[in-house]
N, C-alpha and C. Protein backbone atom coordinates (compact mmCIF):
# COMPACT_ATOMS: atom_id res chain seq x y z
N UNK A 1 -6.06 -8.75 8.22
CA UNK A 1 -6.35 -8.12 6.94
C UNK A 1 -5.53 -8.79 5.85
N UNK A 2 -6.53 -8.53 4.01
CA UNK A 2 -5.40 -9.19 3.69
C UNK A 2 -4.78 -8.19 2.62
N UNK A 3 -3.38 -7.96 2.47
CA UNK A 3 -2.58 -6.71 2.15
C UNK A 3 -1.78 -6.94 0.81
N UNK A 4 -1.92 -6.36 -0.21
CA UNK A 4 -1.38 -6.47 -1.26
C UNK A 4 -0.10 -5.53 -1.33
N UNK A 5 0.95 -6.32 -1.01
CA UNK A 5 2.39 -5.63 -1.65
C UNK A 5 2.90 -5.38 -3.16
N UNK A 6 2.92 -4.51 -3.67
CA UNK A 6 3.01 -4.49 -5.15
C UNK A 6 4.43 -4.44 -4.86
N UNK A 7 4.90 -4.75 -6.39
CA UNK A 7 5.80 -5.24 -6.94
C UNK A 7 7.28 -3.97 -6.76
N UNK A 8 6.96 -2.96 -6.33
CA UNK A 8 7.76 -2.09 -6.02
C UNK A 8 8.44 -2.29 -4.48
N UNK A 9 7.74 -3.13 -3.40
CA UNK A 9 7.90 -3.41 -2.42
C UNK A 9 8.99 -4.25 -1.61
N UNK A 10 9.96 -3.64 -0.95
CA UNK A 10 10.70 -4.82 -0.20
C UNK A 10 10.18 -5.82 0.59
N UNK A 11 11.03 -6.94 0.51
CA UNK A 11 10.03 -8.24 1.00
C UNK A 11 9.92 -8.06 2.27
N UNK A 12 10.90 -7.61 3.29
CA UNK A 12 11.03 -7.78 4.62
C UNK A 12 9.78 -7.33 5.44
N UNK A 13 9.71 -6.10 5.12
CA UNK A 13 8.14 -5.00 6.09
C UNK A 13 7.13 -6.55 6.67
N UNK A 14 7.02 -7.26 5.81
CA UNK A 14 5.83 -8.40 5.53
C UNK A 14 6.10 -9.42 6.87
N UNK A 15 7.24 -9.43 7.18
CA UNK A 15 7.69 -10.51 8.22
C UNK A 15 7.50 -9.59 10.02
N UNK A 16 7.12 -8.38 9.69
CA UNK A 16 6.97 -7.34 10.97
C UNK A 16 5.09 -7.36 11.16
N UNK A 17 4.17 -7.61 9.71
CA UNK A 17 2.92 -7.29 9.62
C UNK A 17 2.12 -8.61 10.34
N UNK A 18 2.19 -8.96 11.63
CA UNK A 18 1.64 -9.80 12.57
C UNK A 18 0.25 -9.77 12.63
N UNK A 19 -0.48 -11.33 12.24
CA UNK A 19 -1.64 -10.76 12.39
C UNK A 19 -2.39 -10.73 10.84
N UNK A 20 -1.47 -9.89 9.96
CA UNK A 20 -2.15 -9.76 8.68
C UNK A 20 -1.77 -11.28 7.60
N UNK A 21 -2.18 -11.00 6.67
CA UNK A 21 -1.42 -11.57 5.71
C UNK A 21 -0.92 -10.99 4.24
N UNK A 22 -0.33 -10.74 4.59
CA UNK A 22 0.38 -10.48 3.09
C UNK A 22 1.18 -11.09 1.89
N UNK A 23 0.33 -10.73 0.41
CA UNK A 23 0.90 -11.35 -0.38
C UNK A 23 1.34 -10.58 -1.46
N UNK A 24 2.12 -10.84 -2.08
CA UNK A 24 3.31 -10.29 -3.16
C UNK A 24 2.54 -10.02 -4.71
N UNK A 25 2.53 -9.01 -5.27
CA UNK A 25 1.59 -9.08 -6.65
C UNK A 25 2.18 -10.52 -7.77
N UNK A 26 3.50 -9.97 -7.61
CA UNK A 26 4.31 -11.00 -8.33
C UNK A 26 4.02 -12.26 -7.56
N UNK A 27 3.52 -12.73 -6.87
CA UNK A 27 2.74 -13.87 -6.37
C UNK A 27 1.92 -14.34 -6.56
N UNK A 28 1.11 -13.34 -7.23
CA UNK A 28 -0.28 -13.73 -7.73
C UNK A 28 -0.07 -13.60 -9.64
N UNK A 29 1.27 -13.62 -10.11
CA UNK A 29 1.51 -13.16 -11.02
C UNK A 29 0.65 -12.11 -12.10
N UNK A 30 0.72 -10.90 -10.92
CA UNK A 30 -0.12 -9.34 -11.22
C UNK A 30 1.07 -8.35 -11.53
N UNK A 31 1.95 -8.77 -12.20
CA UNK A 31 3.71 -7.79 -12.08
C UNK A 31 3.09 -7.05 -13.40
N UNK A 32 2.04 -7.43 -14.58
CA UNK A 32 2.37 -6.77 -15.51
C UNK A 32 0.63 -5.65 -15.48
N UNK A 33 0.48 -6.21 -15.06
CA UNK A 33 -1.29 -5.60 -14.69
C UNK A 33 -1.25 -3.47 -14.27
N UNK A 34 -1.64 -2.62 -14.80
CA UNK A 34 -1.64 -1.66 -14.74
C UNK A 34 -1.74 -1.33 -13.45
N UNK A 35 -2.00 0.18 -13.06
CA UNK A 35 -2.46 0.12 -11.74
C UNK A 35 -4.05 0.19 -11.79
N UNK A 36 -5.07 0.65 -12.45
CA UNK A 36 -6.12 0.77 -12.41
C UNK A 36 -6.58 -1.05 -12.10
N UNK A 37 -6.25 -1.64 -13.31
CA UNK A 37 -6.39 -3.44 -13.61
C UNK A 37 -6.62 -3.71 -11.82
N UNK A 38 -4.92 -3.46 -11.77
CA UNK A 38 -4.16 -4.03 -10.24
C UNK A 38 -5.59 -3.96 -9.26
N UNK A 39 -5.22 -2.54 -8.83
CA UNK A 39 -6.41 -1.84 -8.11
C UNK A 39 -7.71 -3.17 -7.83
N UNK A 40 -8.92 -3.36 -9.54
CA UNK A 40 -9.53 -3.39 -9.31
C UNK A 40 -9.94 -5.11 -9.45
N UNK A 41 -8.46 -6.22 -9.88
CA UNK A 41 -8.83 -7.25 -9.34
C UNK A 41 -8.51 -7.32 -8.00
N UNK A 42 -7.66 -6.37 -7.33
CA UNK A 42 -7.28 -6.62 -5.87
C UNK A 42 -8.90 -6.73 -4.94
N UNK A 43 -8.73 -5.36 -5.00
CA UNK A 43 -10.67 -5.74 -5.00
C UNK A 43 -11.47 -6.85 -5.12
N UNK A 44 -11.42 -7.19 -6.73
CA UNK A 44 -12.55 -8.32 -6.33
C UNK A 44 -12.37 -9.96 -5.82
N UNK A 45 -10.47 -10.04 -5.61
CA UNK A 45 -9.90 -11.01 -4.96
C UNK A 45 -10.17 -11.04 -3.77
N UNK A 46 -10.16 -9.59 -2.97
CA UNK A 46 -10.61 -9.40 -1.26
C UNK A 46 -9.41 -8.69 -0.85
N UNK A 47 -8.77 -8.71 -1.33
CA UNK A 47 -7.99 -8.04 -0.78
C UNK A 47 -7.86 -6.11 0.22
N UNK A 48 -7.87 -6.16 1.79
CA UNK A 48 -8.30 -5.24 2.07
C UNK A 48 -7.49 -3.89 2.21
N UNK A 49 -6.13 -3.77 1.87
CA UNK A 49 -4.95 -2.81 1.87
C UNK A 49 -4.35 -3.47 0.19
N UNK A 50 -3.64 -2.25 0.07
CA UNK A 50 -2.65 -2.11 -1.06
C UNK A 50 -1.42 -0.90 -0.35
N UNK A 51 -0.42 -1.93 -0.14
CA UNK A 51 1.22 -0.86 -0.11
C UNK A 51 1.96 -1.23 -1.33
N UNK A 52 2.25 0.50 -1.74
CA UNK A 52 2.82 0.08 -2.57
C UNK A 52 3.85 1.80 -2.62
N UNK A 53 4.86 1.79 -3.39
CA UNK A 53 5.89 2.79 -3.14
C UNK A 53 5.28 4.03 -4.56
N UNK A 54 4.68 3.47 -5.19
CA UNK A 54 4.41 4.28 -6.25
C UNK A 54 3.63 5.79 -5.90
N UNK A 55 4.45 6.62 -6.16
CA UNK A 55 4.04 7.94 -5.50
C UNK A 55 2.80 8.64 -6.52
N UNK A 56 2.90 8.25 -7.98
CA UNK A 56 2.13 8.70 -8.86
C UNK A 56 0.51 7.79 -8.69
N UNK A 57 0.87 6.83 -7.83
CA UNK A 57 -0.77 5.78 -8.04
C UNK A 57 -2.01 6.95 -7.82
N UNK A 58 -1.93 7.67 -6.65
CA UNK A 58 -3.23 8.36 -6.14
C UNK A 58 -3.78 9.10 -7.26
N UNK A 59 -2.82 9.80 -7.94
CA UNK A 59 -3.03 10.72 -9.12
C UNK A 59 -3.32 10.17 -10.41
N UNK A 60 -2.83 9.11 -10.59
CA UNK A 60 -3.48 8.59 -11.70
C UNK A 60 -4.50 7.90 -11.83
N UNK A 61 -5.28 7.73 -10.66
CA UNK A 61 -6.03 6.76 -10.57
C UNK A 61 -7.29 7.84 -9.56
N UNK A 62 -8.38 7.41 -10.33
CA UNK A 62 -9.61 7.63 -9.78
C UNK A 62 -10.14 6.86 -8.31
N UNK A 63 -9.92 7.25 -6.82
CA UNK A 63 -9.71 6.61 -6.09
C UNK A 63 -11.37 6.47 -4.91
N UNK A 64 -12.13 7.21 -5.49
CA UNK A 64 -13.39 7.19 -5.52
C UNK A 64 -13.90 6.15 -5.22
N UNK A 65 -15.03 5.70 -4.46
CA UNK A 65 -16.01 4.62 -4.18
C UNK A 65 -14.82 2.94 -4.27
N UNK A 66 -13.58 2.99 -3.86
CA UNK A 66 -12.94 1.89 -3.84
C UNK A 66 -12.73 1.17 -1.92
N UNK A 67 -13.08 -0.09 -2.34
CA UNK A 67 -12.95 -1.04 -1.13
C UNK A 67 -11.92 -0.86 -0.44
N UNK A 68 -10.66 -0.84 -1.07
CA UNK A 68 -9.48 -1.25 -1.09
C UNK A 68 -8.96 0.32 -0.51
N UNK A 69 -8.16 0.03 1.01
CA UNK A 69 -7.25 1.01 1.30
C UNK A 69 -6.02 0.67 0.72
N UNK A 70 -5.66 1.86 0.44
CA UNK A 70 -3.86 2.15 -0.18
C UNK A 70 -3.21 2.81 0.57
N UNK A 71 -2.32 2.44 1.05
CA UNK A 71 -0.89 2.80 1.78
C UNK A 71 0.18 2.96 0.88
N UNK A 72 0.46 4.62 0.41
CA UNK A 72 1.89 4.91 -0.28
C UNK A 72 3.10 5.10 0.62
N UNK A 73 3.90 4.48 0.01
CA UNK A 73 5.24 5.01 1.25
C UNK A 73 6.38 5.70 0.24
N UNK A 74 6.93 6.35 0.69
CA UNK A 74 8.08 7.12 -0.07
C UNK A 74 8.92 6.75 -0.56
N UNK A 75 9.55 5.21 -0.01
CA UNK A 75 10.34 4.97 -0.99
C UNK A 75 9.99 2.99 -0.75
N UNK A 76 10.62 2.40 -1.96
CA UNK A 76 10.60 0.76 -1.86
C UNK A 76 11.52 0.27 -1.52
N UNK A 77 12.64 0.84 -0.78
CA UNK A 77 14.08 0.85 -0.69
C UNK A 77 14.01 0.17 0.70
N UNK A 78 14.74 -1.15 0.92
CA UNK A 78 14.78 -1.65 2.51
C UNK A 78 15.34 -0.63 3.61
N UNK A 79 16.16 -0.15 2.89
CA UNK A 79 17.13 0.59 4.08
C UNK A 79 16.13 1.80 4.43
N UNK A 80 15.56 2.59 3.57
CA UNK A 80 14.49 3.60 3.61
C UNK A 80 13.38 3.17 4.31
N UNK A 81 12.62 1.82 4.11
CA UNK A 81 11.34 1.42 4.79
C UNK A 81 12.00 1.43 5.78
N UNK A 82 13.30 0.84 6.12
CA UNK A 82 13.29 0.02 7.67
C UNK A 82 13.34 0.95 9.07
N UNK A 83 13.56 2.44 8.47
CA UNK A 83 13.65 3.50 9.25
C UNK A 83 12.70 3.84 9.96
N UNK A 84 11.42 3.54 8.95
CA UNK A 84 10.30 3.97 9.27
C UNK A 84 9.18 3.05 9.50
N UNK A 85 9.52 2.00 9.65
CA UNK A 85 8.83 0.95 9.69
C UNK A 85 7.65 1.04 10.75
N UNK A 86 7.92 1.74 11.60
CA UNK A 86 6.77 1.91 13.10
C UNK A 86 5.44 2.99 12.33
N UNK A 87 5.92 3.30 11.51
CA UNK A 87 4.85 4.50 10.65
C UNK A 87 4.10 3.75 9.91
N UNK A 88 4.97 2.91 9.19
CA UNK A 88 4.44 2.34 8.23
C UNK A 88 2.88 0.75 8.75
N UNK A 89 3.54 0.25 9.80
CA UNK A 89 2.82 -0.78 10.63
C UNK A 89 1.66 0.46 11.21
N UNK A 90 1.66 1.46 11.51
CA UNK A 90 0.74 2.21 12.67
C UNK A 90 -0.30 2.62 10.67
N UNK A 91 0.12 2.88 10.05
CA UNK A 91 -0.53 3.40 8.41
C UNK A 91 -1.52 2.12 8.35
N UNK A 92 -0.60 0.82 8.15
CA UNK A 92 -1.66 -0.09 7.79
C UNK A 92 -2.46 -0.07 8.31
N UNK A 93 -2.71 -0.46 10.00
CA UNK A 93 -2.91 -1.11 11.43
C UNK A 93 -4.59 -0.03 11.00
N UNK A 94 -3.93 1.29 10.84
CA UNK A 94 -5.44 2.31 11.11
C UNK A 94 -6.00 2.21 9.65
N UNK A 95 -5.79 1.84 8.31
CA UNK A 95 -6.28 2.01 6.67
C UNK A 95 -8.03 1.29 6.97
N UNK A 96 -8.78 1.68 6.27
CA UNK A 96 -10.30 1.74 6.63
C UNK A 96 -10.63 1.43 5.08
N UNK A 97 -11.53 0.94 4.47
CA UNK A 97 -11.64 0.28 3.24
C UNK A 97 -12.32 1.64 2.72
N UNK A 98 -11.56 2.43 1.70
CA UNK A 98 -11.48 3.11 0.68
C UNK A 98 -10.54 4.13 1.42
N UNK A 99 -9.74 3.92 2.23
CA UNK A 99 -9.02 5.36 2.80
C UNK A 99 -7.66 5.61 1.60
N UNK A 100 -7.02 6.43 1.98
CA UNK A 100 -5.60 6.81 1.29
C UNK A 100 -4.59 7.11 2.30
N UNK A 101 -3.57 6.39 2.48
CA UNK A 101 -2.47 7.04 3.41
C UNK A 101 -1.28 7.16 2.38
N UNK A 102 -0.68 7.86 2.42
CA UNK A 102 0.40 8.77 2.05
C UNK A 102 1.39 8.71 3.07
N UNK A 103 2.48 8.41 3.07
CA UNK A 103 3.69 8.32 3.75
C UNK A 103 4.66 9.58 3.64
N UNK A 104 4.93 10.86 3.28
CA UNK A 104 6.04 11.54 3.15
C UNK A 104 7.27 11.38 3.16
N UNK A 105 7.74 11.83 2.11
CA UNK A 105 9.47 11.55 2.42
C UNK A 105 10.02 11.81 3.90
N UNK A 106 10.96 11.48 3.90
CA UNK A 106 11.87 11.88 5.46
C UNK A 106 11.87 12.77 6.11
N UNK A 107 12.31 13.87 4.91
CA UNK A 107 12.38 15.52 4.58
C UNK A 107 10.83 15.68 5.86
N UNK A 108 10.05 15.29 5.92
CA UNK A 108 8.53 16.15 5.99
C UNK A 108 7.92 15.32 7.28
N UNK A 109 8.12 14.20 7.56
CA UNK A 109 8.01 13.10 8.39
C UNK A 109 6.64 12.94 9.22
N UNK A 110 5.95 13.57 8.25
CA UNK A 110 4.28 13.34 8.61
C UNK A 110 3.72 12.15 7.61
N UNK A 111 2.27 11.94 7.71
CA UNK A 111 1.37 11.44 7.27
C UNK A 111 0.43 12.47 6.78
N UNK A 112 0.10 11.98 5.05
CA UNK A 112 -0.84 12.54 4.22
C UNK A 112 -2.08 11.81 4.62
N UNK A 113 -3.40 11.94 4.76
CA UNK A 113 -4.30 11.21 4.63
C UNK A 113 -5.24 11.97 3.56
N UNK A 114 -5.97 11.64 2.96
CA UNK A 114 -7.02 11.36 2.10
C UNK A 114 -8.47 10.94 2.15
N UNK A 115 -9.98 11.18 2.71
CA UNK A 115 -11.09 9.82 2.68
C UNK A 115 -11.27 10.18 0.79
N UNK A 116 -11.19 8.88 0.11
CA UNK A 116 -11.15 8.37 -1.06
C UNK A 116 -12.60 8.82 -1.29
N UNK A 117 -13.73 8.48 -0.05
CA UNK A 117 -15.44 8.41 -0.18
C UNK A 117 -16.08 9.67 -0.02
């Protein structure tokens, strides 16, 4: 798959995602691009996941009839991802093109899901 890390994202998770490919927004120099923008050239680049730490994306954004699964995680913090990293690989591994996964803080240590369709 190919997985868009936004710019909130620690680099490391990316070197565990075997198999996929992942690339950096600030790679594609997309750092200043809204999230709706983001969203919907990710889309028409191909891109088939979006992780990103931004807890407000789902809500601000109309997530309706979109290609693109999104994976939120709770925090962008290495030490925070790296805890949870087996959640986070099992989130991508299952994301289905328009799904929503939601990561929960620590506190709660479930998975939100969402169908976007």
């Amino acid at each position: 798959m190919k997985i868009l890390f936004d710019q909130n994202m620690p680099r490391p998770p990316a070197s565990f995602l075997v198999g996929h490919s992942v690339i950096r927004s600030a790679e594609m120099n997309w750092s200043e691009l809204r999230n709706g923008d983001l969203l919907r050239i990710a889309e028409e680049q191909g891109f088939d996941i979006m992780v990103t730490a931004d807890q407000n994306l789902a809500y601000q954004q109309n997530l309706a009839g979109r290609r693109l699964a999104l994976v939120i995680l709770p925090s962008g913090q290495w030490p925070k991802v790296k805890r949870r990293l087996a959640e986070i690989i099992g989130a991508i591994d299952e994301a289905r093109p328009g799904s929503f996964t939601q990561l929960l803080p620590d506190a709660f240590r479930r998975i939100a899901r969402w169908p976007t369709n």
